[in-house]
C-alpha atoms as a PDB file:
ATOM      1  CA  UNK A   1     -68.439  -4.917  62.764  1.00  0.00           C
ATOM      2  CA  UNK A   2     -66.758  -2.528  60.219  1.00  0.00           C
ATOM      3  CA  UNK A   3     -64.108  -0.558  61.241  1.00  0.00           C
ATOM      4  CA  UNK A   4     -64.156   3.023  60.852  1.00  0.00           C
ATOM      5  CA  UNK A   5     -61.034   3.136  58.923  1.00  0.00           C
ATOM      6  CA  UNK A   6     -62.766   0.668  56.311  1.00  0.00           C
ATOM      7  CA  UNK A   7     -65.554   3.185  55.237  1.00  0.00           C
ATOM      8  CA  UNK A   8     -65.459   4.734  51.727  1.00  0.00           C
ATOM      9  CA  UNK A   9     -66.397   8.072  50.787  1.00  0.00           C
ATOM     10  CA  UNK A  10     -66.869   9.596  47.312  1.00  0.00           C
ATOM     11  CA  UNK A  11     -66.126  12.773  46.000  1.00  0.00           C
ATOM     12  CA  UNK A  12     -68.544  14.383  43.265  1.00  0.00           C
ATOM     13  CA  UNK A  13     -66.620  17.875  41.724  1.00  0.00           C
ATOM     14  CA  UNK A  14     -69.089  20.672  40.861  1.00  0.00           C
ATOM     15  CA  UNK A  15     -69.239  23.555  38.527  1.00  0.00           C
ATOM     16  CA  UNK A  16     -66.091  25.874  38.870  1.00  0.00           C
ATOM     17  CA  UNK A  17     -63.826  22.865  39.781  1.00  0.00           C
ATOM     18  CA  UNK A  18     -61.827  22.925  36.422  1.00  0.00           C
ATOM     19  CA  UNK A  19     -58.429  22.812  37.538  1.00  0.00           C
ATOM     20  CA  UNK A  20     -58.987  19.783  40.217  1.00  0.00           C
ATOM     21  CA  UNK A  21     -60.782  18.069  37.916  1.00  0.00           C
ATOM     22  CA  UNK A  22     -57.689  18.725  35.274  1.00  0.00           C
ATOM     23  CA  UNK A  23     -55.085  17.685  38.113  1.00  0.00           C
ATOM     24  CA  UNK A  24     -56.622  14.822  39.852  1.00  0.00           C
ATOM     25  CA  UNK A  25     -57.504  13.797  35.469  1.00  0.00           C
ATOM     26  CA  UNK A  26     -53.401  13.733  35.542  1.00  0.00           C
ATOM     27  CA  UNK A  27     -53.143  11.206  38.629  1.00  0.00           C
ATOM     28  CA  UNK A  28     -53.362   7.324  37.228  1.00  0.00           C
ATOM     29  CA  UNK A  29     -56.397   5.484  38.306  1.00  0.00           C
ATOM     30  CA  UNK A  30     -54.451   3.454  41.063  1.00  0.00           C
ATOM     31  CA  UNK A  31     -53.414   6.572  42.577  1.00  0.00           C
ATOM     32  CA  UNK A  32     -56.352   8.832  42.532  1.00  0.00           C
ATOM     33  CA  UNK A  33     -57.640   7.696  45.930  1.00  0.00           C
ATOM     34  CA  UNK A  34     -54.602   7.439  47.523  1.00  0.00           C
ATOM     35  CA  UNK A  35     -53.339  11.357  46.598  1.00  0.00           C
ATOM     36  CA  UNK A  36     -56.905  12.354  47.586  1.00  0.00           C
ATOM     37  CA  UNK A  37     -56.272  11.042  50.923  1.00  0.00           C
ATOM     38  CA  UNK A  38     -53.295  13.036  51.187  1.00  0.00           C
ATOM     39  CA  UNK A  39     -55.279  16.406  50.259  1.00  0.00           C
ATOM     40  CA  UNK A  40     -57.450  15.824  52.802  1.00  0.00           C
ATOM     41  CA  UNK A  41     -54.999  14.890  55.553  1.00  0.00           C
ATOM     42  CA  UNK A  42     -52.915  18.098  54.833  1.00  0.00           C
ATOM     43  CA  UNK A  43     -55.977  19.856  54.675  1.00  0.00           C
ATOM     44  CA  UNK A  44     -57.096  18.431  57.925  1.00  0.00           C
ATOM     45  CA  UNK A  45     -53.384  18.953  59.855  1.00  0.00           C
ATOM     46  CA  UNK A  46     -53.581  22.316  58.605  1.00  0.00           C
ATOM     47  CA  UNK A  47     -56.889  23.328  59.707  1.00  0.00           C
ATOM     48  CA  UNK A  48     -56.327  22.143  63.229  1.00  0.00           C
ATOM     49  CA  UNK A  49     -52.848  23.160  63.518  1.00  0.00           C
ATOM     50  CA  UNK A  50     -54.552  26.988  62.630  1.00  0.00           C
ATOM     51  CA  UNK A  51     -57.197  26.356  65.434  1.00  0.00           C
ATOM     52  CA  UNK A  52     -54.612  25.752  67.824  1.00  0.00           C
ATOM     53  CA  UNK A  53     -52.833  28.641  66.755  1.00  0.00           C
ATOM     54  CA  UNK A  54     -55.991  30.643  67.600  1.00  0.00           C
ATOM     55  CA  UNK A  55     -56.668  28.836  70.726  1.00  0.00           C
ATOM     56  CA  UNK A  56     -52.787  30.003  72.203  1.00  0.00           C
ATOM     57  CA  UNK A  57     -53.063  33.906  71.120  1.00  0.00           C
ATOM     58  CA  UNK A  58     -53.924  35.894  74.302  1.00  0.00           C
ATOM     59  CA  UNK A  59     -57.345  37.359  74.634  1.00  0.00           C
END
């Protein structure tokens, strides 16, 4: 059984995406993947580190 961790994703840049595509252009090919997995994970943290935020302010 494949493990979760295992799966792949890809990631297709659309129209208006000019300066990703320019920085993640900069990144060599053997670290591409790796510094988009670090996006993501500080975009993650972040997200749910502001919904718990929310969650603790007093109604």
């Amino acid at each position: 059984m494949e493990q979760k961790w295992e799966k792949r994703y890809g990631l297709h840049l659309k129209q208006g995406d000019q300066e990703l595509y320019e920085w993640l252009d900069d990144i060599p090919d053997f670290n591409r993947s790796e510094a988009i997995r670090n996006l993501l994970l500080f975009a993650c943290r972040a997200i749910l580190n502001k919904k718990q935020q929310v969650q603790s302010w007093p109604n």
